[in-house]
PDB file of N, CA and C in Angstrom:
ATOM      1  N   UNK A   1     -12.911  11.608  -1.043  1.00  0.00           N
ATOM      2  CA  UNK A   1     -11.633  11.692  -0.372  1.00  0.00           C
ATOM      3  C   UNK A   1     -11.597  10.634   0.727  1.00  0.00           C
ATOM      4  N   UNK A   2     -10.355  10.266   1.030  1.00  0.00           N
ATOM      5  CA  UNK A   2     -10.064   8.996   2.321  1.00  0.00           C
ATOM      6  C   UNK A   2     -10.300   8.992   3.490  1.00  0.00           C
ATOM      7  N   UNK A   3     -10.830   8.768   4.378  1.00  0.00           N
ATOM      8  CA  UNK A   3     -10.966   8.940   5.629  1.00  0.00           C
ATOM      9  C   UNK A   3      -9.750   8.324   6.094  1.00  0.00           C
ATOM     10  N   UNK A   4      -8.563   9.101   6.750  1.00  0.00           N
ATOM     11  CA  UNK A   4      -7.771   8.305   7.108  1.00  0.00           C
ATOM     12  C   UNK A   4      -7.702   7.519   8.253  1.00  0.00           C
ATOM     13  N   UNK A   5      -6.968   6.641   8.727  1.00  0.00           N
ATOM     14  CA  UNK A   5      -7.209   5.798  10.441  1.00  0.00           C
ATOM     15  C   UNK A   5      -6.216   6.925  10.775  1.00  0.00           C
ATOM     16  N   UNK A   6      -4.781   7.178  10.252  1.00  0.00           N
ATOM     17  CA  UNK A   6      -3.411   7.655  10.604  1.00  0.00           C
ATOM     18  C   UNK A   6      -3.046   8.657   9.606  1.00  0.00           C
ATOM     19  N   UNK A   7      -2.633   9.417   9.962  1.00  0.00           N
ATOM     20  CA  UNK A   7      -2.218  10.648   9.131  1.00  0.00           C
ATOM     21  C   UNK A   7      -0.855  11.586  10.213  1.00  0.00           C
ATOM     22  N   UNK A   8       0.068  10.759  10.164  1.00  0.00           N
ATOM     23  CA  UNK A   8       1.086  11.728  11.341  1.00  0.00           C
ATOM     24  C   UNK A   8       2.609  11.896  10.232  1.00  0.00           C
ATOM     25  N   UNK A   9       3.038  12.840  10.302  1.00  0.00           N
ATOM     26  CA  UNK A   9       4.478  12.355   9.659  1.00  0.00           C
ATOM     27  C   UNK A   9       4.953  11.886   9.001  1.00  0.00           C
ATOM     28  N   UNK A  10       3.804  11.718   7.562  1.00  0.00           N
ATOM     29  CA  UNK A  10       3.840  11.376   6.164  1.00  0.00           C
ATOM     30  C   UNK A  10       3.487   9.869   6.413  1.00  0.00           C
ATOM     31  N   UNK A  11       2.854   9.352   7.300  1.00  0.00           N
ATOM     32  CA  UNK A  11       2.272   8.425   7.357  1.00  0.00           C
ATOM     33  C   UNK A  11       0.982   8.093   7.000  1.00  0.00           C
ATOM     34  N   UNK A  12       0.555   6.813   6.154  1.00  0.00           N
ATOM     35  CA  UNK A  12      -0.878   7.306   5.964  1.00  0.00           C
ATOM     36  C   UNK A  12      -1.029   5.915   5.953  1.00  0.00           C
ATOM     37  N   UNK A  13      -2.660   5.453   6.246  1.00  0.00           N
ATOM     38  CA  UNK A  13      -3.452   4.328   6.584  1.00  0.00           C
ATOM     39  C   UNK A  13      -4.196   4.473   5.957  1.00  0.00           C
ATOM     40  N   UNK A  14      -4.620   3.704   4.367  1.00  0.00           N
ATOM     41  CA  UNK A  14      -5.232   3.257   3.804  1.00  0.00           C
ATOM     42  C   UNK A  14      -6.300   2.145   3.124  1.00  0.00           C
ATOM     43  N   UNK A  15      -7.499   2.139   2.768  1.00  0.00           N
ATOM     44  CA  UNK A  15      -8.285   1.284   2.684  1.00  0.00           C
ATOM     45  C   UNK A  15      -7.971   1.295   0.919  1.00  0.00           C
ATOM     46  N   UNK A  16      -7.987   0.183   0.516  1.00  0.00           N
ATOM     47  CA  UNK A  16      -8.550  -0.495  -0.736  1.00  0.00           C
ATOM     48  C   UNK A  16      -9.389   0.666  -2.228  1.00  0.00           C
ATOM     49  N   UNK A  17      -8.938   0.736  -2.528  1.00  0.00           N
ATOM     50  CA  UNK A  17     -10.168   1.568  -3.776  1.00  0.00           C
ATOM     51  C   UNK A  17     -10.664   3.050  -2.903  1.00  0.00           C
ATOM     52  N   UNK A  18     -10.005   3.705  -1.905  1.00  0.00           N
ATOM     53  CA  UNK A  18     -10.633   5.100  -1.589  1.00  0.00           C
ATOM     54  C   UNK A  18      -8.646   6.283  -1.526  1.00  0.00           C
ATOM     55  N   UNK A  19      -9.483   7.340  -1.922  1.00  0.00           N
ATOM     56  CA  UNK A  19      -8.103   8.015  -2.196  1.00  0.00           C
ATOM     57  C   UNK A  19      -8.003   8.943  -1.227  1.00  0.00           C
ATOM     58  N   UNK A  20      -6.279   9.153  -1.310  1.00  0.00           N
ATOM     59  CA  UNK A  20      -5.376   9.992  -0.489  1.00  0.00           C
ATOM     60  C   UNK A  20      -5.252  11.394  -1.104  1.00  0.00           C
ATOM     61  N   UNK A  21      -5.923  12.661  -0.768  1.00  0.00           N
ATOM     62  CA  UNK A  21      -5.200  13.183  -1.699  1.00  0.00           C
ATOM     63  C   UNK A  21      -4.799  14.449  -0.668  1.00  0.00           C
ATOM     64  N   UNK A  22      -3.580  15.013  -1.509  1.00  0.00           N
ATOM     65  CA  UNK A  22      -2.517  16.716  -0.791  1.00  0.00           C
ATOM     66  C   UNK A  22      -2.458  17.178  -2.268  1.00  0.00           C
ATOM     67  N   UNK A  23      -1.811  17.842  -1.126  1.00  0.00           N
ATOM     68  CA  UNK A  23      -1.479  18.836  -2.258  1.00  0.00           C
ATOM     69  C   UNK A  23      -0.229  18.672  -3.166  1.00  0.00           C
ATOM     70  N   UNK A  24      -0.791  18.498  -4.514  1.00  0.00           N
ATOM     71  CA  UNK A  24       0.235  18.308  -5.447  1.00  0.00           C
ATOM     72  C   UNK A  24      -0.033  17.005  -6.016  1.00  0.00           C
ATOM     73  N   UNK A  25      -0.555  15.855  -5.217  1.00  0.00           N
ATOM     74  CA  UNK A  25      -0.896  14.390  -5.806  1.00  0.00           C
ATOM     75  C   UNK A  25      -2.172  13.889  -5.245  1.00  0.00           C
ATOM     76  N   UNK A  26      -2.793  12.784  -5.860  1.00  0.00           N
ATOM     77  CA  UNK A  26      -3.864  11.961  -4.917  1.00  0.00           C
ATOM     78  C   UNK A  26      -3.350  10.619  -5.094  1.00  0.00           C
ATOM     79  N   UNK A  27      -3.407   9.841  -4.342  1.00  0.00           N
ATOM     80  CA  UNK A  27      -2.695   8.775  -4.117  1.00  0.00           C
ATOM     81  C   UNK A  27      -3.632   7.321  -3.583  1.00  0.00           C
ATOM     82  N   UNK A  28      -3.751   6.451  -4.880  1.00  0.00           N
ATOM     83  CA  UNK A  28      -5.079   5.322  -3.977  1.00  0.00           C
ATOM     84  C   UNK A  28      -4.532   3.816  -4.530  1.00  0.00           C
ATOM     85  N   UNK A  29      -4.931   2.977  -3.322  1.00  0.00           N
ATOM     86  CA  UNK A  29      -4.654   1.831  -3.640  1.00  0.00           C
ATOM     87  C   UNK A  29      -5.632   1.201  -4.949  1.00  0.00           C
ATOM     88  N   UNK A  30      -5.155   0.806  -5.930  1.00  0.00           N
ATOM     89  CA  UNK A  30      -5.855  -0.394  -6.921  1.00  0.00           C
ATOM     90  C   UNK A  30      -6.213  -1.376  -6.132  1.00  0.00           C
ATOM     91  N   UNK A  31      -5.033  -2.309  -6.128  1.00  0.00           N
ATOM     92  CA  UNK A  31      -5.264  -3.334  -5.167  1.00  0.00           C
ATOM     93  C   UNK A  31      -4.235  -3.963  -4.552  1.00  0.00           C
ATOM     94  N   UNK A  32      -4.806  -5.583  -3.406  1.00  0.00           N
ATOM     95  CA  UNK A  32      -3.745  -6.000  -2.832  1.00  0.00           C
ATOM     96  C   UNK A  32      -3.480  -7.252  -3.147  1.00  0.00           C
ATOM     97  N   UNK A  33      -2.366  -7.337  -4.094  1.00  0.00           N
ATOM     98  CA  UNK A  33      -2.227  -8.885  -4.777  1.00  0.00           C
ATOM     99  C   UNK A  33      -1.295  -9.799  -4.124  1.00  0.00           C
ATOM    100  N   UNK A  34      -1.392 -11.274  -4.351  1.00  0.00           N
ATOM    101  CA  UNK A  34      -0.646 -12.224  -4.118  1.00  0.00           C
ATOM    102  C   UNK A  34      -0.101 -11.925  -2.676  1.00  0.00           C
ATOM    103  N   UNK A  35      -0.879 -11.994  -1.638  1.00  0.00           N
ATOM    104  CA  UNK A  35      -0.897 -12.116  -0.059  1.00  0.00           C
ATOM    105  C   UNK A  35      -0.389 -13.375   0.044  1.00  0.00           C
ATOM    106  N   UNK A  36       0.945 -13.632  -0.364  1.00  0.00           N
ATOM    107  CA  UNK A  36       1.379 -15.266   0.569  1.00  0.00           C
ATOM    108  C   UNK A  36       2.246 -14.904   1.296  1.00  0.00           C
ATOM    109  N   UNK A  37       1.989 -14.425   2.591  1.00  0.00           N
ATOM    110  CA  UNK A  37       2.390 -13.900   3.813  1.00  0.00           C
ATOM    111  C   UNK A  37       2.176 -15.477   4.702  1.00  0.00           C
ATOM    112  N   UNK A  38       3.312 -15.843   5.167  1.00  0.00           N
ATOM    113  CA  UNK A  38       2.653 -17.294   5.974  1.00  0.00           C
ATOM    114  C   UNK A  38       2.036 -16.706   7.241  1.00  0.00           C
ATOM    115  N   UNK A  39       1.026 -17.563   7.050  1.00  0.00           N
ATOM    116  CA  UNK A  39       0.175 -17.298   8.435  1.00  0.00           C
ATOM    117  C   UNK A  39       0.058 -17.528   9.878  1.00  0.00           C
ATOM    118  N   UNK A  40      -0.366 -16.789  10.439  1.00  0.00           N
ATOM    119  CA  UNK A  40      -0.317 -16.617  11.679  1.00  0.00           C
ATOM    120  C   UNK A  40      -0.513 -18.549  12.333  1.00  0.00           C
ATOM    121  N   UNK A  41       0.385 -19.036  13.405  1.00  0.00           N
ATOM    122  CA  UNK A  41      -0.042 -20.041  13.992  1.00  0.00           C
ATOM    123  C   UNK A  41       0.497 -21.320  12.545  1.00  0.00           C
ATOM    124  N   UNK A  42       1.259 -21.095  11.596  1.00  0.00           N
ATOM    125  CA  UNK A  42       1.609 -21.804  10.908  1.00  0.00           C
ATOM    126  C   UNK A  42       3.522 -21.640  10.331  1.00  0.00           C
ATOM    127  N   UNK A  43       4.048 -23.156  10.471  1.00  0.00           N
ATOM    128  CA  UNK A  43       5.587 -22.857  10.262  1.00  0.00           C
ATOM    129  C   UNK A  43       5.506 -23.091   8.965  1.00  0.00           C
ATOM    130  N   UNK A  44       6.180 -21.902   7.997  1.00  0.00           N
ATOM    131  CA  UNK A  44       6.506 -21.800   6.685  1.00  0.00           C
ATOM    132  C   UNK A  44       8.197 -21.471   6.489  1.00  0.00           C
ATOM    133  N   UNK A  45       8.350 -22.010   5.458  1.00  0.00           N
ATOM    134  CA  UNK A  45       9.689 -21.776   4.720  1.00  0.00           C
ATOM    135  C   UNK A  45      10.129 -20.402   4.756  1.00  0.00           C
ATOM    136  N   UNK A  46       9.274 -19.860   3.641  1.00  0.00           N
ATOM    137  CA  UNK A  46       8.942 -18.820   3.416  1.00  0.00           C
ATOM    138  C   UNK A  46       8.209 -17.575   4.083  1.00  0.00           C
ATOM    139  N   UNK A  47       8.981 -16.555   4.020  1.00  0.00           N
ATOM    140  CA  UNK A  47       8.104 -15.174   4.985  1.00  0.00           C
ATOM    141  C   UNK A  47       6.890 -15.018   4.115  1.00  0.00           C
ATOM    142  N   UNK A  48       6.961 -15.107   2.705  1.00  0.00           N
ATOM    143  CA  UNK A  48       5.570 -14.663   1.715  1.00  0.00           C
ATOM    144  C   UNK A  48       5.951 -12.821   1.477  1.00  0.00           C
ATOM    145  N   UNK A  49       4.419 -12.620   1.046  1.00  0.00           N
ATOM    146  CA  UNK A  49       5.042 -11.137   0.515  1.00  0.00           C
ATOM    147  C   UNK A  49       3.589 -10.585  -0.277  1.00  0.00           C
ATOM    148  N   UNK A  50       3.539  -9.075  -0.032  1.00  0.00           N
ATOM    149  CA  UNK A  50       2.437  -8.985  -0.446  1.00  0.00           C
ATOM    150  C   UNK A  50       2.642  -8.113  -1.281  1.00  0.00           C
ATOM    151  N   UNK A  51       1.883  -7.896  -2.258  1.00  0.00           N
ATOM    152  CA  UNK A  51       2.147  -7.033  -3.696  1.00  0.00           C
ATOM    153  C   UNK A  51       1.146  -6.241  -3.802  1.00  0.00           C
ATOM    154  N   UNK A  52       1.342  -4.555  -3.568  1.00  0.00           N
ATOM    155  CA  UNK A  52       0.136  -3.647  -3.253  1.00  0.00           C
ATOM    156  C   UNK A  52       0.579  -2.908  -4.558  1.00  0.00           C
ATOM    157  N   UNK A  53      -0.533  -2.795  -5.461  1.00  0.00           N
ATOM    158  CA  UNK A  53      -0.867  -1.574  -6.734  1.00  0.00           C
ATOM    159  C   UNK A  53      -1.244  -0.460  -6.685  1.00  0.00           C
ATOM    160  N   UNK A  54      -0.747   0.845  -6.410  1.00  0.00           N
ATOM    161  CA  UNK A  54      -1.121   2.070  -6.381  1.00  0.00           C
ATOM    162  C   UNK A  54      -1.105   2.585  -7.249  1.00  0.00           C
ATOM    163  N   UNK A  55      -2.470   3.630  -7.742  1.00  0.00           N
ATOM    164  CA  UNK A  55      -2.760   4.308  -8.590  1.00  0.00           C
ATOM    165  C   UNK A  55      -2.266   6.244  -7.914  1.00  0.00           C
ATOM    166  N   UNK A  56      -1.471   7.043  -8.689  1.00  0.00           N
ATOM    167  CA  UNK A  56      -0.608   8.042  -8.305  1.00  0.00           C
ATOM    168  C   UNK A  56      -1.229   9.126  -9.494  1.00  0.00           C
ATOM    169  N   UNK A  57      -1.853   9.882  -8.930  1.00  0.00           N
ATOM    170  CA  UNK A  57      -2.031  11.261 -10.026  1.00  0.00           C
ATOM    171  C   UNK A  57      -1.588  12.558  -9.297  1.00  0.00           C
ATOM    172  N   UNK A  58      -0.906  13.126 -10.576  1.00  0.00           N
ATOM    173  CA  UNK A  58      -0.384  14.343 -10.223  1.00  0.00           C
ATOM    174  C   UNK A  58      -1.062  15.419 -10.316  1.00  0.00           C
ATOM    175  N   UNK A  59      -0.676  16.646  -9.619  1.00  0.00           N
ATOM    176  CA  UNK A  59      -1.672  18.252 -10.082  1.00  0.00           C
ATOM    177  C   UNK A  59      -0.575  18.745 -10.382  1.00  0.00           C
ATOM    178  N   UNK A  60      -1.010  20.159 -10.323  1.00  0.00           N
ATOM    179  CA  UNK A  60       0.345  20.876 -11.222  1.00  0.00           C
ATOM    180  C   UNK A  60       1.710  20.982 -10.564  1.00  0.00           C
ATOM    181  N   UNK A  61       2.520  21.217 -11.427  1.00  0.00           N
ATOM    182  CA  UNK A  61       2.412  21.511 -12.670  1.00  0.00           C
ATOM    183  C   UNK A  61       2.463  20.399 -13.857  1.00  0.00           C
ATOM    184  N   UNK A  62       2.364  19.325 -13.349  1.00  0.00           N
ATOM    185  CA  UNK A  62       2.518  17.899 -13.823  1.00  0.00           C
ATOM    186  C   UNK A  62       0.529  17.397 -14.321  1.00  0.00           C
ATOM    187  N   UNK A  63      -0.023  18.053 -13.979  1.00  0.00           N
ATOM    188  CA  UNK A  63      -1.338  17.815 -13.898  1.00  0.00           C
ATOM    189  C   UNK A  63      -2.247  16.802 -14.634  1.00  0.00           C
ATOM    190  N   UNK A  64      -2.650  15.511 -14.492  1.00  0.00           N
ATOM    191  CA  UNK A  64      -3.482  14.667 -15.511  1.00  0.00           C
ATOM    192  C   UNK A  64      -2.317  13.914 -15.674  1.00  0.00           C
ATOM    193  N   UNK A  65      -1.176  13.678 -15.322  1.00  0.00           N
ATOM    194  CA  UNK A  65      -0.011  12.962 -15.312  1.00  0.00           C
ATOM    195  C   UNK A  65      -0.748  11.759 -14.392  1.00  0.00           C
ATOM    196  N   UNK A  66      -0.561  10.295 -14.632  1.00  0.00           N
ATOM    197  CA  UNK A  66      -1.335   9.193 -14.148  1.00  0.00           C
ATOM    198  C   UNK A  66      -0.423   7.964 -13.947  1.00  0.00           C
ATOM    199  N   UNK A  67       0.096   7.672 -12.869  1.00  0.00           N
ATOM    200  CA  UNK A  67       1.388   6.785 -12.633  1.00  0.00           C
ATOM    201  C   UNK A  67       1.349   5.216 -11.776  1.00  0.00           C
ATOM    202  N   UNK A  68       0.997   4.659 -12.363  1.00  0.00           N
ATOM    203  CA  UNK A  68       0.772   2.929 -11.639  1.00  0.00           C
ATOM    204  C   UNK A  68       2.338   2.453 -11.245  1.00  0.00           C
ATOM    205  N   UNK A  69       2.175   2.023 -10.107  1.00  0.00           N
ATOM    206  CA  UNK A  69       3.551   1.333  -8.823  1.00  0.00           C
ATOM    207  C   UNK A  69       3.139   0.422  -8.699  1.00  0.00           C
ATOM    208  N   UNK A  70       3.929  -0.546  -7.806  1.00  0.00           N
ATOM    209  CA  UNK A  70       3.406  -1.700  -7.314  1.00  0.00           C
ATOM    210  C   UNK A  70       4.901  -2.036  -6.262  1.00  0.00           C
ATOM    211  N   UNK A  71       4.359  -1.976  -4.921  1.00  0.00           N
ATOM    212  CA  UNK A  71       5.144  -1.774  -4.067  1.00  0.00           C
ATOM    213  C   UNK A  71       5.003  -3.535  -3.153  1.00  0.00           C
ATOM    214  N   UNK A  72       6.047  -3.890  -2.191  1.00  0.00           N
ATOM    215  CA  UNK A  72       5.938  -4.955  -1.766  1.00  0.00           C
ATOM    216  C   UNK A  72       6.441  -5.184  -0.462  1.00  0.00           C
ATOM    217  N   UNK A  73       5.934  -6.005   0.422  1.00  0.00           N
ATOM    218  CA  UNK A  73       6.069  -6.039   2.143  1.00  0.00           C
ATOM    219  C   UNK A  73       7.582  -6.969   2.016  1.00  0.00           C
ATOM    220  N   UNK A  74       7.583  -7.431   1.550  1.00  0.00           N
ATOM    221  CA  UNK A  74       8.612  -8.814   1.522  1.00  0.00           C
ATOM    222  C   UNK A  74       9.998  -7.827   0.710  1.00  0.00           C
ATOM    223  N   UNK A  75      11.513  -7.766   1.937  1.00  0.00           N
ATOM    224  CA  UNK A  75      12.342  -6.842   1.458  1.00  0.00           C
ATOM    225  C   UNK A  75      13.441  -7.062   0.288  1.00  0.00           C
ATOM    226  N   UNK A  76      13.141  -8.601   0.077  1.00  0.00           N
ATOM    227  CA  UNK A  76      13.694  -9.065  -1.150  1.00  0.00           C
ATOM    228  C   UNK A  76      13.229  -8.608  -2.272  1.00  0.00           C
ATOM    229  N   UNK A  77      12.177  -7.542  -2.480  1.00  0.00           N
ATOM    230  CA  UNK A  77      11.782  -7.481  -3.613  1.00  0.00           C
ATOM    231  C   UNK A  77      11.207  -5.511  -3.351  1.00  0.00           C
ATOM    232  N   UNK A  78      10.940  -4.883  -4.202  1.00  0.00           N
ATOM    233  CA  UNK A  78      10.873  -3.596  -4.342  1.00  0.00           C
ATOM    234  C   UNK A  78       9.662  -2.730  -3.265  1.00  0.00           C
ATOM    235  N   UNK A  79      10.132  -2.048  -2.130  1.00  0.00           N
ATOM    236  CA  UNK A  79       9.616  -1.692  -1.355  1.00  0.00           C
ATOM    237  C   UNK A  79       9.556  -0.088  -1.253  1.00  0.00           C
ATOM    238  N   UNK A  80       9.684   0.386  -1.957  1.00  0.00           N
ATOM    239  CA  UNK A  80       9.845   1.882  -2.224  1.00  0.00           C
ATOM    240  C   UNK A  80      10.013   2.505  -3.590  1.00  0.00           C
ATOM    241  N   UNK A  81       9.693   3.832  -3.691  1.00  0.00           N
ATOM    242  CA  UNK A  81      10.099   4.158  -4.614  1.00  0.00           C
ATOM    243  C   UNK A  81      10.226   5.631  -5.069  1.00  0.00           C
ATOM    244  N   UNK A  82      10.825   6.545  -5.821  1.00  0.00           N
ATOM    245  CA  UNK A  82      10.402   7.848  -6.128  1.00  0.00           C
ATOM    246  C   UNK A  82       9.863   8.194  -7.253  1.00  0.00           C
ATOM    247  N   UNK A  83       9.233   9.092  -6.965  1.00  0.00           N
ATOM    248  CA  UNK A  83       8.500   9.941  -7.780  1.00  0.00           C
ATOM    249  C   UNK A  83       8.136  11.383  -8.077  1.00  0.00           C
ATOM    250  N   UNK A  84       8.961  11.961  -9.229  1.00  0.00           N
ATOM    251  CA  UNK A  84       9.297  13.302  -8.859  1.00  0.00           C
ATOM    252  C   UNK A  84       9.703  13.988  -7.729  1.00  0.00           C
ATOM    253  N   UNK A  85      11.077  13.681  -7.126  1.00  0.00           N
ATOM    254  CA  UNK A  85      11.184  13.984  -5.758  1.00  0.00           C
ATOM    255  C   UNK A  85      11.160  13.442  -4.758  1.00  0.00           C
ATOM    256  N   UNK A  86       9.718  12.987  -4.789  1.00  0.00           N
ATOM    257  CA  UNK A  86       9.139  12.036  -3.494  1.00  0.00           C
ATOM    258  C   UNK A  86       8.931  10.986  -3.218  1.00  0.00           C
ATOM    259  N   UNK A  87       8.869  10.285  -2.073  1.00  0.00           N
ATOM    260  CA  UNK A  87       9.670   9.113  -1.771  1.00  0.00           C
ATOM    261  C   UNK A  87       8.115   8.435  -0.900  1.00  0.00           C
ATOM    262  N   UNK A  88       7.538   7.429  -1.662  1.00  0.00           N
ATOM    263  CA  UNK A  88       6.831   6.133  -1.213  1.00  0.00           C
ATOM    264  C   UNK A  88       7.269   4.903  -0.911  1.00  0.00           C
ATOM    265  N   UNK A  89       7.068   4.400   0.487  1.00  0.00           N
ATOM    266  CA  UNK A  89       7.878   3.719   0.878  1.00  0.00           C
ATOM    267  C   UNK A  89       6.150   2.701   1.833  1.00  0.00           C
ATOM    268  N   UNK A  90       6.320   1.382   0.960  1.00  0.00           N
ATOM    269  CA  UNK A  90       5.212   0.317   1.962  1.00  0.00           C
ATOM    270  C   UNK A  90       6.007   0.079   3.074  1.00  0.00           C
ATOM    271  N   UNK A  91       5.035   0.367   4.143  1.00  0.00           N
ATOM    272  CA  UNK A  91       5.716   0.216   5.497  1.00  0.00           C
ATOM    273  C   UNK A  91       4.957  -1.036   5.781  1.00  0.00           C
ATOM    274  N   UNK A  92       3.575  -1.196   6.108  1.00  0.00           N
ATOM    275  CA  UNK A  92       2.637  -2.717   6.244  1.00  0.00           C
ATOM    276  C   UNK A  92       1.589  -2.715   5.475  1.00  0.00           C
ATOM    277  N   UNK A  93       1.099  -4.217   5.475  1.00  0.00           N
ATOM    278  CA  UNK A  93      -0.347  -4.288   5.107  1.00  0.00           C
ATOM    279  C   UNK A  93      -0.843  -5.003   6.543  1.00  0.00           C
ATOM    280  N   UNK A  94      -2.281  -4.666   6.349  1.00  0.00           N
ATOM    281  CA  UNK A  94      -2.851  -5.612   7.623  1.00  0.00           C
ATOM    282  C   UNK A  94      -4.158  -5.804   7.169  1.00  0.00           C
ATOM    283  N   UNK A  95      -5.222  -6.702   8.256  1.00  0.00           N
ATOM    284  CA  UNK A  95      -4.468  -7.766   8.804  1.00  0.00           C
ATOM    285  C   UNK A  95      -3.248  -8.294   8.334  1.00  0.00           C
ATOM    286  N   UNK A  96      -3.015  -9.291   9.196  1.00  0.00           N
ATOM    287  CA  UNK A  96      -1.522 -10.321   8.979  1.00  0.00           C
ATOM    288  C   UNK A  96      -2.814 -11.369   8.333  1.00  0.00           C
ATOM    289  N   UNK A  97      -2.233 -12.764   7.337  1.00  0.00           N
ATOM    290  CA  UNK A  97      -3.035 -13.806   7.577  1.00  0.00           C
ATOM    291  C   UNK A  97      -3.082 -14.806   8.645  1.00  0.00           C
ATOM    292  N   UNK A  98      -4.512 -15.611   9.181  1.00  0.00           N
ATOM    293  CA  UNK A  98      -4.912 -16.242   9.777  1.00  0.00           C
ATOM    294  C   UNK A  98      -4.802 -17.931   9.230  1.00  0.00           C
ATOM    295  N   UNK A  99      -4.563 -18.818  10.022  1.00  0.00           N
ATOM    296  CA  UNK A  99      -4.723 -20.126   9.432  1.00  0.00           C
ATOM    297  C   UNK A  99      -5.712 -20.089   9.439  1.00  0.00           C
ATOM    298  N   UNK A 100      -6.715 -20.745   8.275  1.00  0.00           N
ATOM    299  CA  UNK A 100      -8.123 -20.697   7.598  1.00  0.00           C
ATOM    300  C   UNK A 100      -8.841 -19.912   7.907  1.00  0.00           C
ATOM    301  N   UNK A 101      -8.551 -18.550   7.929  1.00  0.00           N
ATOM    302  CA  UNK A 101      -9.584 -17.474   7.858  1.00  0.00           C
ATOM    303  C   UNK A 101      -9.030 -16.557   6.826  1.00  0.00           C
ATOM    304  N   UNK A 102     -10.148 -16.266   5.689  1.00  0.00           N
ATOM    305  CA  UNK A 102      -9.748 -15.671   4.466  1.00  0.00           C
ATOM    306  C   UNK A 102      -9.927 -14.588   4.524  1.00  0.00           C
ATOM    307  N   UNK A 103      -9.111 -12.988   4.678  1.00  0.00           N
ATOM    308  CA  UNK A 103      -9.163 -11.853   4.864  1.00  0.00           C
ATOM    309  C   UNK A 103     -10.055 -11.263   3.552  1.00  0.00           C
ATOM    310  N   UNK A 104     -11.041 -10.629   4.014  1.00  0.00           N
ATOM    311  CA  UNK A 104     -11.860  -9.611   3.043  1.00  0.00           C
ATOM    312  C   UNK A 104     -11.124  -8.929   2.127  1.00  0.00           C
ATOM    313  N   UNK A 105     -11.135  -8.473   0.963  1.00  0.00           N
ATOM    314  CA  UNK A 105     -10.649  -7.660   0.724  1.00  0.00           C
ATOM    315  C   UNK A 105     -10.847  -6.079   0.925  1.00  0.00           C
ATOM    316  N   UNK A 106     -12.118  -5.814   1.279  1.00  0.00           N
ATOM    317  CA  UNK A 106     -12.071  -4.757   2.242  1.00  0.00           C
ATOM    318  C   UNK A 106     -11.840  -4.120   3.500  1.00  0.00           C
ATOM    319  N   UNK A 107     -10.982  -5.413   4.215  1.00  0.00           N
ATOM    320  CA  UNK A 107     -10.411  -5.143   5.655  1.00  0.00           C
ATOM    321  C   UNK A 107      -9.115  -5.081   5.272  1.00  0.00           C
ATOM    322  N   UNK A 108      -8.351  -4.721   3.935  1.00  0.00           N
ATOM    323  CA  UNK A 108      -6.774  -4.514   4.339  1.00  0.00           C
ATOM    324  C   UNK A 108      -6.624  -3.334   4.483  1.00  0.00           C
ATOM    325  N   UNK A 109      -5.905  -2.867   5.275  1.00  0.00           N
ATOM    326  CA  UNK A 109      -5.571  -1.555   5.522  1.00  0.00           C
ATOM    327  C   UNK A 109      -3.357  -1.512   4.978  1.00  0.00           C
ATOM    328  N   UNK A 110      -3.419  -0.315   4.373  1.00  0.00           N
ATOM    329  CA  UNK A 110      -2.015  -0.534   3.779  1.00  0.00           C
ATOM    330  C   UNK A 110      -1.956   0.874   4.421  1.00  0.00           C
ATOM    331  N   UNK A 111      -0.217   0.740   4.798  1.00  0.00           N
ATOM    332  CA  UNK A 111       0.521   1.560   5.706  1.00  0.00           C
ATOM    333  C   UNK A 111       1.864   2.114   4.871  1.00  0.00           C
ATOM    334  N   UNK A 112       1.293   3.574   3.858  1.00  0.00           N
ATOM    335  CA  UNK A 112       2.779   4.016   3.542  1.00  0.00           C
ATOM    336  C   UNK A 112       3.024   5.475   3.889  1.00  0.00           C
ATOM    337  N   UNK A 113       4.342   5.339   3.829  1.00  0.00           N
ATOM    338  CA  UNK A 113       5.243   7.014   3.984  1.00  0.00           C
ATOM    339  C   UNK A 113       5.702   7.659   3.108  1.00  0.00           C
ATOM    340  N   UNK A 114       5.444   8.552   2.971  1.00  0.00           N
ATOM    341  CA  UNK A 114       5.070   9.860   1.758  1.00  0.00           C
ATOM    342  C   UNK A 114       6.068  11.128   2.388  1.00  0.00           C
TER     343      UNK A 114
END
């Protein structure tokens, strides 16, 4: 189970490959793709946008039910969504990027509301 950073008000702070789970779903990031977020200390055209893959399993009465999303920071493009009812919504990813410093992929922390 996840150790969360944040857990207030259907808010939750997530690491990479470890799961969320309540009652009724468990909820875990796959992964965090195509980070072209312009970086910190650099002028870009473009805001960029990051493309987070969540893996979504249900319990009952839906149970063994197994549902892949793919949610995104950048509001031009799909930032929420429902699911039976309930409403996932990417609020951030973090870090932000750095000019030439390449973020781990085990330091993103993703920020959604449930």
């Amino acid at each position: 189970m996840l150790t969360l950073a944040s857990l207030e008000k259907g808010v939750i702070v997530m690491e990479p490959g470890k799961e969320y789970q309540r009652k009724g779903f468990s909820l875990r990031v796959d992964s965090v793709m195509n980070d072209s977020r312009c970086a910190r200390g650099v002028n870009c055209i473009w805001a960029g946008n990051v493309e987070v893959r969540f893996h979504l399993q249900l319990n009952a009465p839906h149970k063994g039910q197994e549902i892949p999303f793919t949610l995104n920071t950048n509001p031009s493009f799909q930032r929420d969504t429902v699911i039976l009812g309930t409403r996932y919504k990417l609020i951030d990813v973090s870090p932000h990027p750095r000019k030439d410093t390449p973020i781990a992929y085990g330091d993103y922390r993703v920020t959604v509301s449930v």
